[in-house]
PDB file of N, CA and C in Angstrom:
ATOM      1  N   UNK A   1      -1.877  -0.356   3.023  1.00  0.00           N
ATOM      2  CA  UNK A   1      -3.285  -0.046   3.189  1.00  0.00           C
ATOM      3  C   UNK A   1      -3.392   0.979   4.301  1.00  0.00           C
ATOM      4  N   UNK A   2      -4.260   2.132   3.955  1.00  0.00           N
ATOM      5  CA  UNK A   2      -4.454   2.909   4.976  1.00  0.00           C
ATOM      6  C   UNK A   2      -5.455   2.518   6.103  1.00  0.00           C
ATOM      7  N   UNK A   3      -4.912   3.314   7.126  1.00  0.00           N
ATOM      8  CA  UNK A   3      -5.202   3.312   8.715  1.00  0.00           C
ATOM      9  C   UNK A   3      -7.069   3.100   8.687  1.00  0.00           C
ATOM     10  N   UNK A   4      -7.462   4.155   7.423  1.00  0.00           N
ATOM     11  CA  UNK A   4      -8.747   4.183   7.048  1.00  0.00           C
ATOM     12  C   UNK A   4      -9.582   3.121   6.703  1.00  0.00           C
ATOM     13  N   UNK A   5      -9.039   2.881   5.917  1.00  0.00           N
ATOM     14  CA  UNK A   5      -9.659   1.558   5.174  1.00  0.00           C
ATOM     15  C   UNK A   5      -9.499  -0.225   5.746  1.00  0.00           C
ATOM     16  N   UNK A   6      -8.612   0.238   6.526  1.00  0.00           N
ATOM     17  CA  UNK A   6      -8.765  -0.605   7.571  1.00  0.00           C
ATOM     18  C   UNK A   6      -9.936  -0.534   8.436  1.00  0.00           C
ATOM     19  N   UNK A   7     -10.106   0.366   9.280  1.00  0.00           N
ATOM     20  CA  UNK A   7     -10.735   0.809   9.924  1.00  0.00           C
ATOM     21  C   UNK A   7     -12.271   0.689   9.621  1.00  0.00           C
ATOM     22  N   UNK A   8     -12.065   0.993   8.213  1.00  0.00           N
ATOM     23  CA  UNK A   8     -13.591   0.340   7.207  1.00  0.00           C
ATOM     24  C   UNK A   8     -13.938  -0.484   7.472  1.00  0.00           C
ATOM     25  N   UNK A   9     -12.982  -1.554   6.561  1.00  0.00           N
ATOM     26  CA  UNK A   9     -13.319  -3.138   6.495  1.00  0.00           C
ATOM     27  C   UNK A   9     -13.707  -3.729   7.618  1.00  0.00           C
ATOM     28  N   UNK A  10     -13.192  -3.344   8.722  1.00  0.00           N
ATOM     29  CA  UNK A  10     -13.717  -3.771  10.311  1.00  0.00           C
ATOM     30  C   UNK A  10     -14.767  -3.376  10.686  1.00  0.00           C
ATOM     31  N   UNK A  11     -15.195  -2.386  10.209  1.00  0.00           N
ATOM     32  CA  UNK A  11     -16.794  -2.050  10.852  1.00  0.00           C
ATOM     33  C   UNK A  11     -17.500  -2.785   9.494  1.00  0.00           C
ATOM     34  N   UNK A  12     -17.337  -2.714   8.205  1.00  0.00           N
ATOM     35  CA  UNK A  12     -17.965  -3.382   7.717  1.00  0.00           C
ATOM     36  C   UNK A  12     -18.427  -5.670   8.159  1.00  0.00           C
ATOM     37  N   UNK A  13     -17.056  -5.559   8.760  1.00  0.00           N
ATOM     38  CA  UNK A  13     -16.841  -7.222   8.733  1.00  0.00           C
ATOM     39  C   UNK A  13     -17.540  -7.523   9.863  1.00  0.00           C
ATOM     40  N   UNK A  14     -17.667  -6.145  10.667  1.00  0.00           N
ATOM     41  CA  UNK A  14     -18.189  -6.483  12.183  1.00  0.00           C
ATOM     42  C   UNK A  14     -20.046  -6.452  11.824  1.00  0.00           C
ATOM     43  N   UNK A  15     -20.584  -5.870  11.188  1.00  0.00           N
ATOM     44  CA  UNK A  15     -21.954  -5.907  10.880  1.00  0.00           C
ATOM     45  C   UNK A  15     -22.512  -6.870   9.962  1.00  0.00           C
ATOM     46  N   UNK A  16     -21.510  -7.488   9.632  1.00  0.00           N
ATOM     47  CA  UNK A  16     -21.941  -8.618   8.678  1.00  0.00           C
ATOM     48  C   UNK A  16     -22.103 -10.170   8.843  1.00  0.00           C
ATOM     49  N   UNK A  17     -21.220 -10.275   9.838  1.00  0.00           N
ATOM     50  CA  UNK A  17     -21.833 -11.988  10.595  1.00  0.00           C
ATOM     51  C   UNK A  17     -21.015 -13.042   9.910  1.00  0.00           C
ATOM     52  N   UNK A  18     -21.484 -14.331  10.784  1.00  0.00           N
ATOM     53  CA  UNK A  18     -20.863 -15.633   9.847  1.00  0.00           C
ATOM     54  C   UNK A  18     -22.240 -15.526   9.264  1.00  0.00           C
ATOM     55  N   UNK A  19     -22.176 -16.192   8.096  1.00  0.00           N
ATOM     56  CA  UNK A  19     -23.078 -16.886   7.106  1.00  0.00           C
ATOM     57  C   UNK A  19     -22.558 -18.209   6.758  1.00  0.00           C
ATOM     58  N   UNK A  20     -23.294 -19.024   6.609  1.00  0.00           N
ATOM     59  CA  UNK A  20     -23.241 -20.519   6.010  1.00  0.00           C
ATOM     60  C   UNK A  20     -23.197 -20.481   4.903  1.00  0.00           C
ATOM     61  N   UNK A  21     -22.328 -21.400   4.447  1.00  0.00           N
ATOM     62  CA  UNK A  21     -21.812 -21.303   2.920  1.00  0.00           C
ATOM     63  C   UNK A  21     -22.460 -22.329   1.577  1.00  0.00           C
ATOM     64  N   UNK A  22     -23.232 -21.456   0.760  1.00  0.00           N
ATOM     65  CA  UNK A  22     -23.972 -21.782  -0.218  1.00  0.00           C
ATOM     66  C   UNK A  22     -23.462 -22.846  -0.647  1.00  0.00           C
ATOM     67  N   UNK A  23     -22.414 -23.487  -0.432  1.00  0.00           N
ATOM     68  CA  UNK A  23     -22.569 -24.516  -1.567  1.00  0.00           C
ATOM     69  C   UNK A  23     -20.877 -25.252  -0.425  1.00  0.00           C
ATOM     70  N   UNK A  24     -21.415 -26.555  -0.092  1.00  0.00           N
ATOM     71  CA  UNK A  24     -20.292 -27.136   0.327  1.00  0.00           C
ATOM     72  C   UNK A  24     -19.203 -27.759  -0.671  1.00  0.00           C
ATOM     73  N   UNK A  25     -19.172 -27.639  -2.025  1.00  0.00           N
ATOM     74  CA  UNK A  25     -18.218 -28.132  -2.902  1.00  0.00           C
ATOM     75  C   UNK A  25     -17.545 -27.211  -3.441  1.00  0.00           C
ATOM     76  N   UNK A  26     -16.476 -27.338  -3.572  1.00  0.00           N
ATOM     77  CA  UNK A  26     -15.303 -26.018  -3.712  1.00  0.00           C
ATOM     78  C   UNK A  26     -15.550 -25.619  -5.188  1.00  0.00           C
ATOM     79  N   UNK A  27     -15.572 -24.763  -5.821  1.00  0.00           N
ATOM     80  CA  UNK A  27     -15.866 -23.853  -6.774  1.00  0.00           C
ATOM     81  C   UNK A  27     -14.504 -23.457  -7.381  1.00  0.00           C
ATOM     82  N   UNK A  28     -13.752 -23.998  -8.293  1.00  0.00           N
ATOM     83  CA  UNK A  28     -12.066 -24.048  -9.450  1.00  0.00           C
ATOM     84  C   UNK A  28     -12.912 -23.180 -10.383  1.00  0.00           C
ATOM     85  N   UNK A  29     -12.231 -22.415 -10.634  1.00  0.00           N
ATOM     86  CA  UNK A  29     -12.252 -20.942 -11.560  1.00  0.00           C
ATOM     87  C   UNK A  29     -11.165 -20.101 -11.616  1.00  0.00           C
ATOM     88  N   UNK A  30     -10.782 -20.046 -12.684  1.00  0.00           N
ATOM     89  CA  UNK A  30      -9.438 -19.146 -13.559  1.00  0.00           C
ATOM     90  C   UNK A  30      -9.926 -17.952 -13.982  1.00  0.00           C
ATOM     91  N   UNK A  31      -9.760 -16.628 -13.106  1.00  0.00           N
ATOM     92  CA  UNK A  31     -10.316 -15.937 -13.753  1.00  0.00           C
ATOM     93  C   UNK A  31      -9.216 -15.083 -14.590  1.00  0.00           C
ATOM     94  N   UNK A  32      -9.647 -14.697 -15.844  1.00  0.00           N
ATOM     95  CA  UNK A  32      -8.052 -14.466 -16.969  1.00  0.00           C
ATOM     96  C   UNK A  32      -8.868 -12.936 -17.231  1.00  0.00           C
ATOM     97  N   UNK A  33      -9.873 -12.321 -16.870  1.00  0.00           N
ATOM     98  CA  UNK A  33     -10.641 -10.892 -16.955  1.00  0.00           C
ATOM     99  C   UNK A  33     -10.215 -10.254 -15.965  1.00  0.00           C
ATOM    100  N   UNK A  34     -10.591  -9.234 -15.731  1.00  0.00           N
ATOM    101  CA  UNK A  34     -10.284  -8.075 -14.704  1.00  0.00           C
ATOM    102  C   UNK A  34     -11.021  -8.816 -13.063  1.00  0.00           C
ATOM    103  N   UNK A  35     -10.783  -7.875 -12.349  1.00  0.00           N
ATOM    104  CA  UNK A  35     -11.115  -8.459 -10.814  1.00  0.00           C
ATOM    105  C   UNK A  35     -12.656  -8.184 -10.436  1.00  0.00           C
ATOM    106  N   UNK A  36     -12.878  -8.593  -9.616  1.00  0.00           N
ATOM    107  CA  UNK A  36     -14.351  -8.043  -9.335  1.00  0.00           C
ATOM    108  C   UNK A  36     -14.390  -6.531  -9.561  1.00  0.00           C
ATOM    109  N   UNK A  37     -15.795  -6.028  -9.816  1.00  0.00           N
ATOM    110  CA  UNK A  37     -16.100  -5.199  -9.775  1.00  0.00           C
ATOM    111  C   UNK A  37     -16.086  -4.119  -8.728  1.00  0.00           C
ATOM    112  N   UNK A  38     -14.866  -3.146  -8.877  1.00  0.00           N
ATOM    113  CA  UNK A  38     -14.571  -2.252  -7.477  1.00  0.00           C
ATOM    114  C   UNK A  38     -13.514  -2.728  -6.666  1.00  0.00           C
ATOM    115  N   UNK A  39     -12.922  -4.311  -6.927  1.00  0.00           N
ATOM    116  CA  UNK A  39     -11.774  -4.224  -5.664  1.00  0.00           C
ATOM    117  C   UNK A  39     -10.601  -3.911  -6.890  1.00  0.00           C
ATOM    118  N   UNK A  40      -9.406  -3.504  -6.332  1.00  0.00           N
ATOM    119  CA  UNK A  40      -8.482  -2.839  -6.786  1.00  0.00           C
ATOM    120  C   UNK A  40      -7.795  -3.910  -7.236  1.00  0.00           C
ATOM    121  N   UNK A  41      -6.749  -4.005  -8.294  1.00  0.00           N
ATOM    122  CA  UNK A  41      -6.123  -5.242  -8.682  1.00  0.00           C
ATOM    123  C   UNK A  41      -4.450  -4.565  -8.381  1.00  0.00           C
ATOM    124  N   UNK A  42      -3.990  -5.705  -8.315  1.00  0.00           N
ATOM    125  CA  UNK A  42      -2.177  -5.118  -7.300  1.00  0.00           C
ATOM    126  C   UNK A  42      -2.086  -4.312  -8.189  1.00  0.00           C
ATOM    127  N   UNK A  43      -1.960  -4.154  -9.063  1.00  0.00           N
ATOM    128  CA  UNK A  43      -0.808  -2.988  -9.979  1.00  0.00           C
ATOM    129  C   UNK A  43      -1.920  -1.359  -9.672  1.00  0.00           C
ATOM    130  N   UNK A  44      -3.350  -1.052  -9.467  1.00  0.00           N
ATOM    131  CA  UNK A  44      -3.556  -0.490  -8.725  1.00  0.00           C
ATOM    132  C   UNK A  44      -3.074  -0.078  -7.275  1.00  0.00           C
ATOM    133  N   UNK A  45      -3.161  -1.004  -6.401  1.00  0.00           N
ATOM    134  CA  UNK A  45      -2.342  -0.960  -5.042  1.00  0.00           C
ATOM    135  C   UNK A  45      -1.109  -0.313  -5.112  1.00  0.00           C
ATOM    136  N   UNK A  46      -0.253  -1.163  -5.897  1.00  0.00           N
ATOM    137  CA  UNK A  46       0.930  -0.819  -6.111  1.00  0.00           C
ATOM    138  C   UNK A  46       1.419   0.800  -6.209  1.00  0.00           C
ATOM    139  N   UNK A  47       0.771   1.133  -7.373  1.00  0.00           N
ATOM    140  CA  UNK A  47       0.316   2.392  -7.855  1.00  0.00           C
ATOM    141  C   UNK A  47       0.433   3.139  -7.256  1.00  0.00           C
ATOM    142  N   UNK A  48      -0.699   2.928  -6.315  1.00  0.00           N
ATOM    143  CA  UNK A  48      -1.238   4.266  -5.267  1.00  0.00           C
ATOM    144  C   UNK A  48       0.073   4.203  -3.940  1.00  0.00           C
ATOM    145  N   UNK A  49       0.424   2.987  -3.629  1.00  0.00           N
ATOM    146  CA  UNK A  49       1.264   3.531  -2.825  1.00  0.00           C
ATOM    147  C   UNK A  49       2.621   4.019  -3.174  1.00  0.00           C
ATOM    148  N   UNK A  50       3.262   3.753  -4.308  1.00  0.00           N
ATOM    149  CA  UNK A  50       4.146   4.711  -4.889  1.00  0.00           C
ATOM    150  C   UNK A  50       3.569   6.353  -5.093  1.00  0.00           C
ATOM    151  N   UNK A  51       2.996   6.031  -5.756  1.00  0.00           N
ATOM    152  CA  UNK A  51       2.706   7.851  -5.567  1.00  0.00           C
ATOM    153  C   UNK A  51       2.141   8.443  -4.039  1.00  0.00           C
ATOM    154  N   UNK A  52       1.713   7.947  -2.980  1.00  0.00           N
ATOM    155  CA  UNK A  52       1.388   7.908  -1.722  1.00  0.00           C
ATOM    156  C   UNK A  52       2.853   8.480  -1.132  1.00  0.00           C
ATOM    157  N   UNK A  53       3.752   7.402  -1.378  1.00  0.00           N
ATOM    158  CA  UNK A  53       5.470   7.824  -1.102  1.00  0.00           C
ATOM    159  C   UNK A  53       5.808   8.825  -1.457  1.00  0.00           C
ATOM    160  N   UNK A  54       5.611   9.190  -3.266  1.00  0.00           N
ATOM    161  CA  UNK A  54       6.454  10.435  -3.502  1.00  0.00           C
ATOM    162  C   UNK A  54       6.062  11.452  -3.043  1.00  0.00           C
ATOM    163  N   UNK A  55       4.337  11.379  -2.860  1.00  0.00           N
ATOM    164  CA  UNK A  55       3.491  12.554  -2.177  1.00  0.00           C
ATOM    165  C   UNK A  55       4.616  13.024  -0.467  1.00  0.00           C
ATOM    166  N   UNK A  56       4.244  12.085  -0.122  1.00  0.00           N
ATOM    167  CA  UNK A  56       5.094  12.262   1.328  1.00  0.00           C
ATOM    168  C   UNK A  56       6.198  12.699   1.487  1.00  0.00           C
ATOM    169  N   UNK A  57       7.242  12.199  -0.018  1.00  0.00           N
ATOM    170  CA  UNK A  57       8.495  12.986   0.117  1.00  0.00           C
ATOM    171  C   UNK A  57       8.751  14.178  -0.220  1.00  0.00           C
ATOM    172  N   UNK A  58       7.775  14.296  -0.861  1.00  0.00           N
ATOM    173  CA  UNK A  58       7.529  15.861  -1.340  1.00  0.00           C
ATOM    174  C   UNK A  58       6.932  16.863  -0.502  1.00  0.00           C
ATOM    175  N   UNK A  59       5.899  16.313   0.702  1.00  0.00           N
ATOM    176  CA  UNK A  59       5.486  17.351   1.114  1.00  0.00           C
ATOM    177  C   UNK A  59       6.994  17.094   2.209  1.00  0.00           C
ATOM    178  N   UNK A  60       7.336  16.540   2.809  1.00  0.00           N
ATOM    179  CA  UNK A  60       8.634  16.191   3.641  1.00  0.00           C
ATOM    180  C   UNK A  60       9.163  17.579   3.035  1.00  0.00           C
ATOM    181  N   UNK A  61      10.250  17.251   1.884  1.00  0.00           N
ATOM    182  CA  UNK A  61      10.974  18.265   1.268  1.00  0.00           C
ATOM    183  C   UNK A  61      10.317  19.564   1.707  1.00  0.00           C
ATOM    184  N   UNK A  62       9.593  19.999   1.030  1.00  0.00           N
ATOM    185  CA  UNK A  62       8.673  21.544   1.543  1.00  0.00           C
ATOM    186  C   UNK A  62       8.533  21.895   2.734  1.00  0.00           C
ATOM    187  N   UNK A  63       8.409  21.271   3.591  1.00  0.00           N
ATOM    188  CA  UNK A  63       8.580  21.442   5.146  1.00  0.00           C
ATOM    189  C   UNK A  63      10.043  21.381   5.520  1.00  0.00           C
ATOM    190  N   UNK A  64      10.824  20.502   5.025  1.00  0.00           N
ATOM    191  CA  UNK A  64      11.989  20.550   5.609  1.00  0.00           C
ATOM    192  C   UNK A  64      12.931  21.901   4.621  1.00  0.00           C
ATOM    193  N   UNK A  65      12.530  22.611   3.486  1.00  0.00           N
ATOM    194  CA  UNK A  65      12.781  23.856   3.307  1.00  0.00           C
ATOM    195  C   UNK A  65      12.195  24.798   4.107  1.00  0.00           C
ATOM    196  N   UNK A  66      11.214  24.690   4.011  1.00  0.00           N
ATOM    197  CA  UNK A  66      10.393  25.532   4.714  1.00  0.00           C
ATOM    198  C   UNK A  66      10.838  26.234   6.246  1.00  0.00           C
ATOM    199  N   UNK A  67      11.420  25.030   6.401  1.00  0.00           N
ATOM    200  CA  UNK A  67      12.237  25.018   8.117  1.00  0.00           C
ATOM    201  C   UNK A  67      13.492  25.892   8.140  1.00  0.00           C
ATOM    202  N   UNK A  68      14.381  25.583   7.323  1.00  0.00           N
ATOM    203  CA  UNK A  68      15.250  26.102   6.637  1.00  0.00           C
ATOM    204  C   UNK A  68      15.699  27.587   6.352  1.00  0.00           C
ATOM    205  N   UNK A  69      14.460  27.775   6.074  1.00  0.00           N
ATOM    206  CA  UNK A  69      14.515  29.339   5.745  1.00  0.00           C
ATOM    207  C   UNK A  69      14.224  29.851   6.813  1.00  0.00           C
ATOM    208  N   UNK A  70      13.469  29.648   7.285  1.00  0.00           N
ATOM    209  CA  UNK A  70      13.045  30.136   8.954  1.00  0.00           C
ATOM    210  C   UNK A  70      11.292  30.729   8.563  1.00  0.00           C
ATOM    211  N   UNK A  71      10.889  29.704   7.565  1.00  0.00           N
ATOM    212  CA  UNK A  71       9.374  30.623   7.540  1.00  0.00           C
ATOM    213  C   UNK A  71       8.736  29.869   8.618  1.00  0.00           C
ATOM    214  N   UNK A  72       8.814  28.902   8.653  1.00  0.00           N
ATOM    215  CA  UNK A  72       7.962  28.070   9.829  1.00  0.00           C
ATOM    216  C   UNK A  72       8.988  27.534  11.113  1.00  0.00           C
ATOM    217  N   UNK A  73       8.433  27.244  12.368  1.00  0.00           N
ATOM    218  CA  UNK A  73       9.287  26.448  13.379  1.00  0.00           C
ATOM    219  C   UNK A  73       8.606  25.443  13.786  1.00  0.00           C
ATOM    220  N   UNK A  74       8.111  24.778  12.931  1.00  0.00           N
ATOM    221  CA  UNK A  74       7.020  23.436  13.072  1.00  0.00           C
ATOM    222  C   UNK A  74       8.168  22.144  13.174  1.00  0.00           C
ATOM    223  N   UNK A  75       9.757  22.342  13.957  1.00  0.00           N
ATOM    224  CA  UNK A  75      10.388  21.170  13.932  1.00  0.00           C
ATOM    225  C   UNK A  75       9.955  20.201  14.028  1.00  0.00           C
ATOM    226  N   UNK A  76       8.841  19.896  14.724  1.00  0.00           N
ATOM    227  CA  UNK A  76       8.404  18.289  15.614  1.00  0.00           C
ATOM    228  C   UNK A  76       7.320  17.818  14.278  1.00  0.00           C
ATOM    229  N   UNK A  77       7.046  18.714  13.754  1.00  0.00           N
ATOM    230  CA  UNK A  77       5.916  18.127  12.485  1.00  0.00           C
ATOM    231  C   UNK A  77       6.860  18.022  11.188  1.00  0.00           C
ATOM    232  N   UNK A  78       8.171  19.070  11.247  1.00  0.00           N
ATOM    233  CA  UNK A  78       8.886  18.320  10.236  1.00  0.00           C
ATOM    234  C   UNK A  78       9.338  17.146  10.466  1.00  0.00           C
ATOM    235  N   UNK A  79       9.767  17.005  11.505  1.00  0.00           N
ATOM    236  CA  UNK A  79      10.800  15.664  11.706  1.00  0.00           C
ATOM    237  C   UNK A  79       9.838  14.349  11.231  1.00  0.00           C
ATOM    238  N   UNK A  80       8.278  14.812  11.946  1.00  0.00           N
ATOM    239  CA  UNK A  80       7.542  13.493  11.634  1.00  0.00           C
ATOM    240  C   UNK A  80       6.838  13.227  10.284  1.00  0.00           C
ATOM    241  N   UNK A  81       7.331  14.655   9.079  1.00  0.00           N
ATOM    242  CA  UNK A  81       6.883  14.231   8.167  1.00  0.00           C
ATOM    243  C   UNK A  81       7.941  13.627   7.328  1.00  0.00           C
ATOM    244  N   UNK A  82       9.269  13.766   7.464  1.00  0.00           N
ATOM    245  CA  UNK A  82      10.275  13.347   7.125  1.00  0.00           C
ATOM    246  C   UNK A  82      10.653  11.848   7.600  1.00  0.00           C
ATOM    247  N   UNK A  83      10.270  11.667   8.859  1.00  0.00           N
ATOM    248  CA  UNK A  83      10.486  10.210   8.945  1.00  0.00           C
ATOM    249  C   UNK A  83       9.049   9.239   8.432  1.00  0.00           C
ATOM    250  N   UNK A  84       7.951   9.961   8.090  1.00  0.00           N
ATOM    251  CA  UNK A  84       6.707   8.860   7.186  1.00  0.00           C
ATOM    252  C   UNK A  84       7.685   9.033   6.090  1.00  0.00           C
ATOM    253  N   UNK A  85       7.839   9.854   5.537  1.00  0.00           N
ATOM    254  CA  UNK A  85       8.545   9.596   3.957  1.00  0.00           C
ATOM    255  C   UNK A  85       9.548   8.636   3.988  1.00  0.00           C
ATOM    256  N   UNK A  86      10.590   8.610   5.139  1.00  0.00           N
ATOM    257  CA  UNK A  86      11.514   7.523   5.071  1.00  0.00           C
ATOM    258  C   UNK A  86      10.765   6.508   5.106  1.00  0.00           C
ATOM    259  N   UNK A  87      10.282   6.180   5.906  1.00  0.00           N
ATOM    260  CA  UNK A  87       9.773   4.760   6.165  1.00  0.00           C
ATOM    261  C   UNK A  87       8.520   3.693   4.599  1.00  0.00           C
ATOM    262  N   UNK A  88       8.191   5.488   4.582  1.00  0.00           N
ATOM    263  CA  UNK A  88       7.371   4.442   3.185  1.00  0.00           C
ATOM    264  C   UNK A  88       7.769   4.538   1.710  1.00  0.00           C
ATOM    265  N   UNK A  89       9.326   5.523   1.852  1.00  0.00           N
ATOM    266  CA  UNK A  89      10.350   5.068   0.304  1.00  0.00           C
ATOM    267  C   UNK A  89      10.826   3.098   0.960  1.00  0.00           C
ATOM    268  N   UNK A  90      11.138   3.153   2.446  1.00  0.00           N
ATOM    269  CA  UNK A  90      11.706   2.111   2.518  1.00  0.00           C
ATOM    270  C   UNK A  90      10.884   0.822   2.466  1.00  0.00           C
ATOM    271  N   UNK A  91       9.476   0.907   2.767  1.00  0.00           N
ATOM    272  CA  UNK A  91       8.454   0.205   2.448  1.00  0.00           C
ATOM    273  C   UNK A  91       7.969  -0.076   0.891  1.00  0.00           C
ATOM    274  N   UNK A  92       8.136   0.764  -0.213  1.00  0.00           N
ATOM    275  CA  UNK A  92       8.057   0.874  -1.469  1.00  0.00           C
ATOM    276  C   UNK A  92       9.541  -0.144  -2.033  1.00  0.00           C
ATOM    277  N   UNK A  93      11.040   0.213  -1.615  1.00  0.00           N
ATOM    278  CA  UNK A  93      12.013  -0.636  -1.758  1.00  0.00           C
ATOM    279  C   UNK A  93      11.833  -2.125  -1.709  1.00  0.00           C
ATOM    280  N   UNK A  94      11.614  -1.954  -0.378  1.00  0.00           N
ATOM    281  CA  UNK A  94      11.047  -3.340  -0.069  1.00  0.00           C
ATOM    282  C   UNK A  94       9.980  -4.141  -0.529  1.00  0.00           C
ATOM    283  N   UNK A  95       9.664  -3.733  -0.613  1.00  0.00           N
ATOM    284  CA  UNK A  95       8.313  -4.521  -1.552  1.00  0.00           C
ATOM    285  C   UNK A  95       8.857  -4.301  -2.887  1.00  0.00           C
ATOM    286  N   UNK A  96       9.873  -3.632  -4.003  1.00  0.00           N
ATOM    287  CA  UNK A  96       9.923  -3.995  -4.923  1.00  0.00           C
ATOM    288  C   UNK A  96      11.451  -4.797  -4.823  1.00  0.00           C
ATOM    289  N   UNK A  97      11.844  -4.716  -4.211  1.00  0.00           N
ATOM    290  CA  UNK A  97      12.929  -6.214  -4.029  1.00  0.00           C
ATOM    291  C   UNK A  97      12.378  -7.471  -3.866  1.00  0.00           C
ATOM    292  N   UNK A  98      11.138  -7.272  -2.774  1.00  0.00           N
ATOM    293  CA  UNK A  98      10.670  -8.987  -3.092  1.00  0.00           C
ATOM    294  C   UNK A  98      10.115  -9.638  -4.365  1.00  0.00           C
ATOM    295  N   UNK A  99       9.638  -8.263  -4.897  1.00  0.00           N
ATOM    296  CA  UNK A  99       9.289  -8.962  -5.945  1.00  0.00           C
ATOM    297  C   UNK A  99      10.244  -8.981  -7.439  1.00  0.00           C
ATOM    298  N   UNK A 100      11.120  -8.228  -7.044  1.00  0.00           N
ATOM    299  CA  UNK A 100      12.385  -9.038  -8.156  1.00  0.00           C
ATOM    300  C   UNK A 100      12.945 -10.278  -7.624  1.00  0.00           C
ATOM    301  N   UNK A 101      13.059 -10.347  -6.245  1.00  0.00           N
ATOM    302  CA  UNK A 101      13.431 -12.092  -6.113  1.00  0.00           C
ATOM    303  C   UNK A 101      12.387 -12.697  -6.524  1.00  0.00           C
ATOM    304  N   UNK A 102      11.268 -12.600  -6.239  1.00  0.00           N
ATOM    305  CA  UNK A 102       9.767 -13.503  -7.187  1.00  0.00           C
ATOM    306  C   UNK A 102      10.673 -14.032  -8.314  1.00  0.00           C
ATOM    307  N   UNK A 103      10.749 -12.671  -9.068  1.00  0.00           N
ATOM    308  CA  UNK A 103      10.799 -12.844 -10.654  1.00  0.00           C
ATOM    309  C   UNK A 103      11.972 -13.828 -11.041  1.00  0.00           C
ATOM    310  N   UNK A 104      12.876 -13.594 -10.195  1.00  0.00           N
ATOM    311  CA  UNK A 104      13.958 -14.428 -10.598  1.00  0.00           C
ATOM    312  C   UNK A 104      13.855 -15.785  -9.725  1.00  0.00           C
ATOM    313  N   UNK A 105      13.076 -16.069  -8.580  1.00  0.00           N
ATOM    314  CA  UNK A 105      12.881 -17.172  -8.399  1.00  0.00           C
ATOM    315  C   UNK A 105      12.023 -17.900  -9.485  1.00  0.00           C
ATOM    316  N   UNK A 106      11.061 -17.305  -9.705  1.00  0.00           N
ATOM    317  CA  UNK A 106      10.724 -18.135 -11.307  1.00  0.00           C
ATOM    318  C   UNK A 106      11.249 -18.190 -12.424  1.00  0.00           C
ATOM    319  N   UNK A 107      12.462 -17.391 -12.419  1.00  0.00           N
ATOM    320  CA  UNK A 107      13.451 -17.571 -13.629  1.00  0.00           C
ATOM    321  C   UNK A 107      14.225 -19.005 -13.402  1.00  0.00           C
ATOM    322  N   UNK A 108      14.228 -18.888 -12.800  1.00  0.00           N
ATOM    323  CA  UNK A 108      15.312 -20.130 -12.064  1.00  0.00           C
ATOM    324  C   UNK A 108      14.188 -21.533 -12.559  1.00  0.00           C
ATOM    325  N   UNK A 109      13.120 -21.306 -12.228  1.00  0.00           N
ATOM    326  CA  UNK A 109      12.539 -22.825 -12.045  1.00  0.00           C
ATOM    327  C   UNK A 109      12.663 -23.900 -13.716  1.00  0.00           C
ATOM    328  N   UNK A 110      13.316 -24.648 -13.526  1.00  0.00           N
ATOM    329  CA  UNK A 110      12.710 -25.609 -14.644  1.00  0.00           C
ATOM    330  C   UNK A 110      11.834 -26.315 -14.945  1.00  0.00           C
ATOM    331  N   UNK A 111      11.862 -26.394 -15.979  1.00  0.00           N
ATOM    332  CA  UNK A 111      10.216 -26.755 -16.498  1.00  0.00           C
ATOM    333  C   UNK A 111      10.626 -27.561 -17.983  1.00  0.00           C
TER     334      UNK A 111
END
């Protein structure tokens, strides 16, 4: 999640208060339809931050040619666009390794 939308949700959460809750009995619902209206469902999320990554490694690459050739001497902005790209291929890895152990931890389960 970006720095942004963080940053959102907090000014939104901050103007909005406790409220007392309509109904003290817990509310069981399966929902098997799409998500609310407007919030993103993981494979959205997912989505965007894979292509978020390749974006980054790509502009990385172009700068770190760019450097290369000698059109630019922006070292300190290559280096730091090259290390976001590392960090969020390695953040993208990671998050899809946990969720192949998921998958195979529920392979495993008997039933």
């Amino acid at each position: 999640m970006s720095a942004a939308r963080i940053e959102q949700g907090v000014g939104q959460a901050a103007g909005v208060g406790l409220r007392p809750a309509e109904s003290t009995t817990p509310e069981l619902s399966i929902d098997t339809g799409a998500a609310e209206a407007g919030a993103p469902d993981f494979e959205q999320i997912l989505v965007g931050q894979v292509n978020d990554a390749s974006r980054l490694d790509h502009v990385a690459q172009v700068k770190a040619d760019s450097l290369a050739r000698g059109a630019t001497d922006d070292l300190h902005g290559t280096m730091i666009s090259l290390k976001e790209a590392d960090i969020s291929m390695k953040l993208v890895g990671t998050v899809r390794n946990r969720l192949l152990d998921a998958f195979h931890e529920l392979w495993r389960i008997n039933l």
